[in-house]
N, C-alpha and C. Protein backbone atom coordinates (compact mmCIF):
# COMPACT_ATOMS: atom_id res chain seq x y z
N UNK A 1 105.43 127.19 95.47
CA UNK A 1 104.10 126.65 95.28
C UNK A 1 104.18 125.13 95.25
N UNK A 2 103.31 124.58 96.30
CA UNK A 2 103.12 122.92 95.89
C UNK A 2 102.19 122.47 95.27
N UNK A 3 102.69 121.89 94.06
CA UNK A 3 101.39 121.01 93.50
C UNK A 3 101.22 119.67 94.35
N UNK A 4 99.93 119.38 94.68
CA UNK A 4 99.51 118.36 95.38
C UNK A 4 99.16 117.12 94.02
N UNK A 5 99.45 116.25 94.24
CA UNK A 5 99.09 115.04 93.00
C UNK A 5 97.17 114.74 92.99
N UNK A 6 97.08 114.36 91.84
CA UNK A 6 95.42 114.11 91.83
C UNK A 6 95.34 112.44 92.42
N UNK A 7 95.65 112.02 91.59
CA UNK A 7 95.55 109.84 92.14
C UNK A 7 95.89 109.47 92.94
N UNK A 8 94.90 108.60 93.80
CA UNK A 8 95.41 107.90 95.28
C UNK A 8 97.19 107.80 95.46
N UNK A 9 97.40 107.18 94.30
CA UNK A 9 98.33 106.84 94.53
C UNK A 9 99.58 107.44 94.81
N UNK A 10 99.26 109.09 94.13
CA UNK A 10 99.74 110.07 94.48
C UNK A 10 99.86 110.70 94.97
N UNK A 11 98.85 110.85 96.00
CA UNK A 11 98.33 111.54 96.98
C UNK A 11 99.25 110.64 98.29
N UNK A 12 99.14 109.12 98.49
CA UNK A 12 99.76 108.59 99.18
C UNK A 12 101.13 108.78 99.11
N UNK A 13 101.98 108.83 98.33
CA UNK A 13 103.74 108.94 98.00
C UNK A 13 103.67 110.32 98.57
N UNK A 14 102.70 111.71 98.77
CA UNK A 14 102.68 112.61 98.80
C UNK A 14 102.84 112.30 100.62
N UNK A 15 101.86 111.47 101.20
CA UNK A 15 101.77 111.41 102.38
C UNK A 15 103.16 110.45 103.21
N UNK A 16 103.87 109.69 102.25
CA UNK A 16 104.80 109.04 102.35
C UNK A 16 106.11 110.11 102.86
N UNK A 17 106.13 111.53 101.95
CA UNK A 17 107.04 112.23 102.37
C UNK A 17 107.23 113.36 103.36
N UNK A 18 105.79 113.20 103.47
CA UNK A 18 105.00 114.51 104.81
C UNK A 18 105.74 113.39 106.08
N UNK A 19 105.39 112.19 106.36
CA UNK A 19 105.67 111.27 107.37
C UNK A 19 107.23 111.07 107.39
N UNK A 20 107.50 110.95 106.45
CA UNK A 20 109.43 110.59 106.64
C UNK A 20 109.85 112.16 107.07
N UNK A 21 109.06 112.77 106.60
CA UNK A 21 110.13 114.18 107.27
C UNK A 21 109.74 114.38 108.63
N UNK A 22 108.63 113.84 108.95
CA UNK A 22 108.14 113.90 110.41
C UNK A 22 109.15 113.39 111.42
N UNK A 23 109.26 112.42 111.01
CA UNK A 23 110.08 111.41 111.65
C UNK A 23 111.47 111.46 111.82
N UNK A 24 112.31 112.10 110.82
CA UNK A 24 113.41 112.34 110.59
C UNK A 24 113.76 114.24 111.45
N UNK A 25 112.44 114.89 111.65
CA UNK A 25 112.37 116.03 112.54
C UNK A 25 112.58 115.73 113.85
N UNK A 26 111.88 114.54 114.37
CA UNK A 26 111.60 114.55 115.50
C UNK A 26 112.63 113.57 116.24
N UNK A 27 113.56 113.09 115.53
CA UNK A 27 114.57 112.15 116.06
C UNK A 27 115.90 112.42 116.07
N UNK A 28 116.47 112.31 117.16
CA UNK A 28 118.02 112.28 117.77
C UNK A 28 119.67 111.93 116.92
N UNK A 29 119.16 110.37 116.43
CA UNK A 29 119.98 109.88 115.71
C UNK A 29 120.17 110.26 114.52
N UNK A 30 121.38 110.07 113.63
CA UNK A 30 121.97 109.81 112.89
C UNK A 30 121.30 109.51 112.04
N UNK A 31 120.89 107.84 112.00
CA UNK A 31 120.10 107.07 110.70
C UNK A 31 118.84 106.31 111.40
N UNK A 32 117.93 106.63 110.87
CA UNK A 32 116.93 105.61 111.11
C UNK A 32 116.24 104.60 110.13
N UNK A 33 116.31 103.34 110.74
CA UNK A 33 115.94 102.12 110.13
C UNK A 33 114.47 101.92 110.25
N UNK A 34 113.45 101.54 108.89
CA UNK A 34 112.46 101.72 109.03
C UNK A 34 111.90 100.47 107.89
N UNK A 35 111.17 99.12 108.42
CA UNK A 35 110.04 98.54 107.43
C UNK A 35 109.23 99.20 106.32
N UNK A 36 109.53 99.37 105.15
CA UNK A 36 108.44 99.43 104.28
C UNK A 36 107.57 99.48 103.74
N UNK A 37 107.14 98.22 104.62
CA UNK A 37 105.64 98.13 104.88
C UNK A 37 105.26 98.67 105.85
N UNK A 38 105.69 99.48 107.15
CA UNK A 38 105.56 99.98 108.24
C UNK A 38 105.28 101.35 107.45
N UNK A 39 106.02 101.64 106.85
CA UNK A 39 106.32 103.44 106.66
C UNK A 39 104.46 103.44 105.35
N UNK A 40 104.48 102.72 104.94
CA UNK A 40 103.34 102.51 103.62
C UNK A 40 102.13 102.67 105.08
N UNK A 41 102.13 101.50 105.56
CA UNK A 41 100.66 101.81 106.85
C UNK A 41 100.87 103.04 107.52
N UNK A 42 101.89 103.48 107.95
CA UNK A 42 102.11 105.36 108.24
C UNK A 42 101.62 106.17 107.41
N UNK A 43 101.72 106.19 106.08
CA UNK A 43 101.09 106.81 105.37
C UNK A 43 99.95 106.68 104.86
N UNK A 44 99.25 105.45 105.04
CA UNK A 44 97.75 105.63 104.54
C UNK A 44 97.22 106.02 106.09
N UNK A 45 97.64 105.80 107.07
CA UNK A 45 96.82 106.28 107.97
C UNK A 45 96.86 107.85 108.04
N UNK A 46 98.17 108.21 107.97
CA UNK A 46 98.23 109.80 107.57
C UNK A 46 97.44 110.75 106.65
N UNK A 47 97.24 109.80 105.18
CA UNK A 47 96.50 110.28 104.71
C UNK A 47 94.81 109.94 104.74
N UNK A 48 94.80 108.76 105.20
CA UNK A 48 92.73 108.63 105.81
C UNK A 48 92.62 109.64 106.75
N UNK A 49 93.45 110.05 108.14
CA UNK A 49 93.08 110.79 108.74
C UNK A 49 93.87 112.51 109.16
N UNK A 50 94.32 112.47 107.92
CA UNK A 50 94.72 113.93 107.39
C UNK A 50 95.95 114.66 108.84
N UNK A 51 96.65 113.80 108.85
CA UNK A 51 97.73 114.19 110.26
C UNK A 51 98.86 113.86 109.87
N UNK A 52 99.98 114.50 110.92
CA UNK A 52 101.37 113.62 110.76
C UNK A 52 101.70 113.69 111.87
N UNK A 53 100.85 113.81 112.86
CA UNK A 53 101.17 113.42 114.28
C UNK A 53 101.27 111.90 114.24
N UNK A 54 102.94 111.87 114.59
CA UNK A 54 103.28 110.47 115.07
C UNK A 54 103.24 109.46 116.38
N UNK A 55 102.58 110.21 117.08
CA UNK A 55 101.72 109.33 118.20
C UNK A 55 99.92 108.90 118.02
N UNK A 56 100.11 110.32 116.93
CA UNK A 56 98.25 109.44 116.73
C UNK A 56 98.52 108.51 115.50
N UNK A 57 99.42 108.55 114.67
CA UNK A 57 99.98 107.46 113.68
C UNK A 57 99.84 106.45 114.20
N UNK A 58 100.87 106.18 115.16
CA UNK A 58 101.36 105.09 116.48
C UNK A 58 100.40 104.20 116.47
N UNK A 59 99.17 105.06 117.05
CA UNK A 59 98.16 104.17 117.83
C UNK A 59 96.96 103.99 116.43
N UNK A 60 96.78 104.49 115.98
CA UNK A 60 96.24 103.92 115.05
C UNK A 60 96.39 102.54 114.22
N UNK A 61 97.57 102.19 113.56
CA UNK A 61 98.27 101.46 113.13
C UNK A 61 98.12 99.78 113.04
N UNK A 62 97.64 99.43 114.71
CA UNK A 62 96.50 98.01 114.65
C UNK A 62 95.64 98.00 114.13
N UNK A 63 94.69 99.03 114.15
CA UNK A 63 93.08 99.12 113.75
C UNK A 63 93.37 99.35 111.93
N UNK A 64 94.22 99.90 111.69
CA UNK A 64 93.74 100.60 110.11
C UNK A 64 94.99 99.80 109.16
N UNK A 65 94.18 99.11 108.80
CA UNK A 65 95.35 98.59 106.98
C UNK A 65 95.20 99.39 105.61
N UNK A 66 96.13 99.36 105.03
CA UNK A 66 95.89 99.97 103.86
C UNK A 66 95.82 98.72 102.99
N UNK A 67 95.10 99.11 102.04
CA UNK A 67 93.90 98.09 101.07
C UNK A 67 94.87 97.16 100.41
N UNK A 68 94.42 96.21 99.58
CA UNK A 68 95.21 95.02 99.29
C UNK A 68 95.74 96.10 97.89
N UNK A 69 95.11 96.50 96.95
CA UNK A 69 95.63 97.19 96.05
C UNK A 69 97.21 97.68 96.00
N UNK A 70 96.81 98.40 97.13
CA UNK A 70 98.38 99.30 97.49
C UNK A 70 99.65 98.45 98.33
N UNK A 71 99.60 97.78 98.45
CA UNK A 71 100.68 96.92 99.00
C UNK A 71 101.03 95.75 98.40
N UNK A 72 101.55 96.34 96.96
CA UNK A 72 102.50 95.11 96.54
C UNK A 72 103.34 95.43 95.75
N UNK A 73 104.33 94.76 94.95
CA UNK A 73 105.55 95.31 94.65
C UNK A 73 105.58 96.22 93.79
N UNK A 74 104.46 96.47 92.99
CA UNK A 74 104.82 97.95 92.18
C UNK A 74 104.44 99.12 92.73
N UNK A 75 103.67 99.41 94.27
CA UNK A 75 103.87 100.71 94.62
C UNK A 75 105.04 100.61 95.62
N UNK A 76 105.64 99.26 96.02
CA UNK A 76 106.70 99.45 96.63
C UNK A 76 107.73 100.20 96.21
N UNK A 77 107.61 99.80 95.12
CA UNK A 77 109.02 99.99 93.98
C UNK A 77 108.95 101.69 94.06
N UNK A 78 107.78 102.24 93.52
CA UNK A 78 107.73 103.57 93.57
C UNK A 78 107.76 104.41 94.45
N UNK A 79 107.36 103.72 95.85
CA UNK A 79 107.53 104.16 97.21
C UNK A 79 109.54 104.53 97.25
N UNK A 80 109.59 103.27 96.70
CA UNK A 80 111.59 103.14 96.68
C UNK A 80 112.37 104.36 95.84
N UNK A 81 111.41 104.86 95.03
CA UNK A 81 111.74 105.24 93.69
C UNK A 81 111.58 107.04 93.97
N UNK A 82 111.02 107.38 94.86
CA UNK A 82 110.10 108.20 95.34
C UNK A 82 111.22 108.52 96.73
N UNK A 83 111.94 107.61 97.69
CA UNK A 83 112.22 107.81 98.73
C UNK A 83 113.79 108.32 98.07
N UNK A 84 114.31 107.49 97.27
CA UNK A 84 115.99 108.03 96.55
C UNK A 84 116.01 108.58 96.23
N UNK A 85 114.85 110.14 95.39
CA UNK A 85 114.52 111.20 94.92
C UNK A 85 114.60 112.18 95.70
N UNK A 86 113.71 111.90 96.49
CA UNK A 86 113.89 112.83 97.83
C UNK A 86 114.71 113.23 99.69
N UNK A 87 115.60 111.58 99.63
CA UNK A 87 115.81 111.96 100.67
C UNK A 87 117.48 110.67 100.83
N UNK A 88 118.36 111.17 101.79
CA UNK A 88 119.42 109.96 101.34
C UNK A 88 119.17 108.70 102.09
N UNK A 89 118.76 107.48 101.27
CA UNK A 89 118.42 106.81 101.65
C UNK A 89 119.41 105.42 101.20
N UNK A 90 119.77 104.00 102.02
CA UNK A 90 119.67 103.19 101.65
C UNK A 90 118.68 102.37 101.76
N UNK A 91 118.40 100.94 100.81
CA UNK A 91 117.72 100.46 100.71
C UNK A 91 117.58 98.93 100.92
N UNK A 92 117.60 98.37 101.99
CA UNK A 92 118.44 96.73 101.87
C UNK A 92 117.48 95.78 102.63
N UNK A 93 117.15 94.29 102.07
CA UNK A 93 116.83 92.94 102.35
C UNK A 93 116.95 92.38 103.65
N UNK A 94 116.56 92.62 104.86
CA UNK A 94 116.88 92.23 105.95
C UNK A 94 115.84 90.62 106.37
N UNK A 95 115.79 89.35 106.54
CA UNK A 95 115.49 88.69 107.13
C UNK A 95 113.82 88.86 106.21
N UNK A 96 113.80 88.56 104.92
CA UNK A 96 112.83 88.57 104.27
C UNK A 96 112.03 90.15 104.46
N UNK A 97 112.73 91.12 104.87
CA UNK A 97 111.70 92.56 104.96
C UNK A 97 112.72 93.47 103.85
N UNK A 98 111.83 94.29 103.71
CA UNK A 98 112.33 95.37 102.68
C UNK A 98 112.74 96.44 103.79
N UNK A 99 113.99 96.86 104.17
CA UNK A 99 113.90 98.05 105.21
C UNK A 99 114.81 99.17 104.42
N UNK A 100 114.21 100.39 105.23
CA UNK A 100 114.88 101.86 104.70
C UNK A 100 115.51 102.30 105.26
N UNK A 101 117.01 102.89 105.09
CA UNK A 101 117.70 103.57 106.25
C UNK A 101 117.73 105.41 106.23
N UNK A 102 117.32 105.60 106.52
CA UNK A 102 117.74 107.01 106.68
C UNK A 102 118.79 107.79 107.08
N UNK A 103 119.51 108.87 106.55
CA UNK A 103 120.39 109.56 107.33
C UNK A 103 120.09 110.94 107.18
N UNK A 104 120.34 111.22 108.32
CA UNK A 104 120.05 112.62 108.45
C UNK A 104 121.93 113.50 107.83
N UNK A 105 121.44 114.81 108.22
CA UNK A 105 122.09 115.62 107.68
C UNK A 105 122.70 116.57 108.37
């Protein structure tokens, strides 16, 4: 049984892990390297328009920001906090960006 979270904010970390598994399904490699802030706009668009199709993600992605609220360092942190819980991840400082690495399994 899944409990679904009640608060945006929960609901988004919820959509955060629907999208990383998307992504990590649908790809070849090993590890994938991924912006932070990239994977956060993946998921609010995922969750405004209730998908995890990653080509309608794709193209969406110019048009739709997620709100000033949600993008700053304390849902990052939990986004971070949230991604080492669930999946093997490193986490490292590249050229002023926060990026995620993934490895598959």
């Amino acid at each position: 049984m899944i409990v679904l979270p009640r608060d945006e904010n929960g609901k988004l970390l919820y959509h955060v892990k629907l999208v990383v598994q998307e992504i990590l399904k649908n790809t070849r490699s090993r590890q994938i390297s991924i912006k932070l802030r990239t994977l956060l706009r993946y998921a609010y668009i995922s969750y405004k328009r209730n998908t995890t199709d990653l080509n309608i993600i794709r193209g969406l992605v110019p048009r739709i920001r997620p709100p000033a609220k949600l993008s700053n360092q304390y849902f990052y942190r939990e986004m971070e906090n949230m991604l080492r819980r669930n999946f093997r991840v490193t986490i490292e400082r590249r050229r002023q960006f926060k990026y995620v690495t993934f490895y598959r399994e």
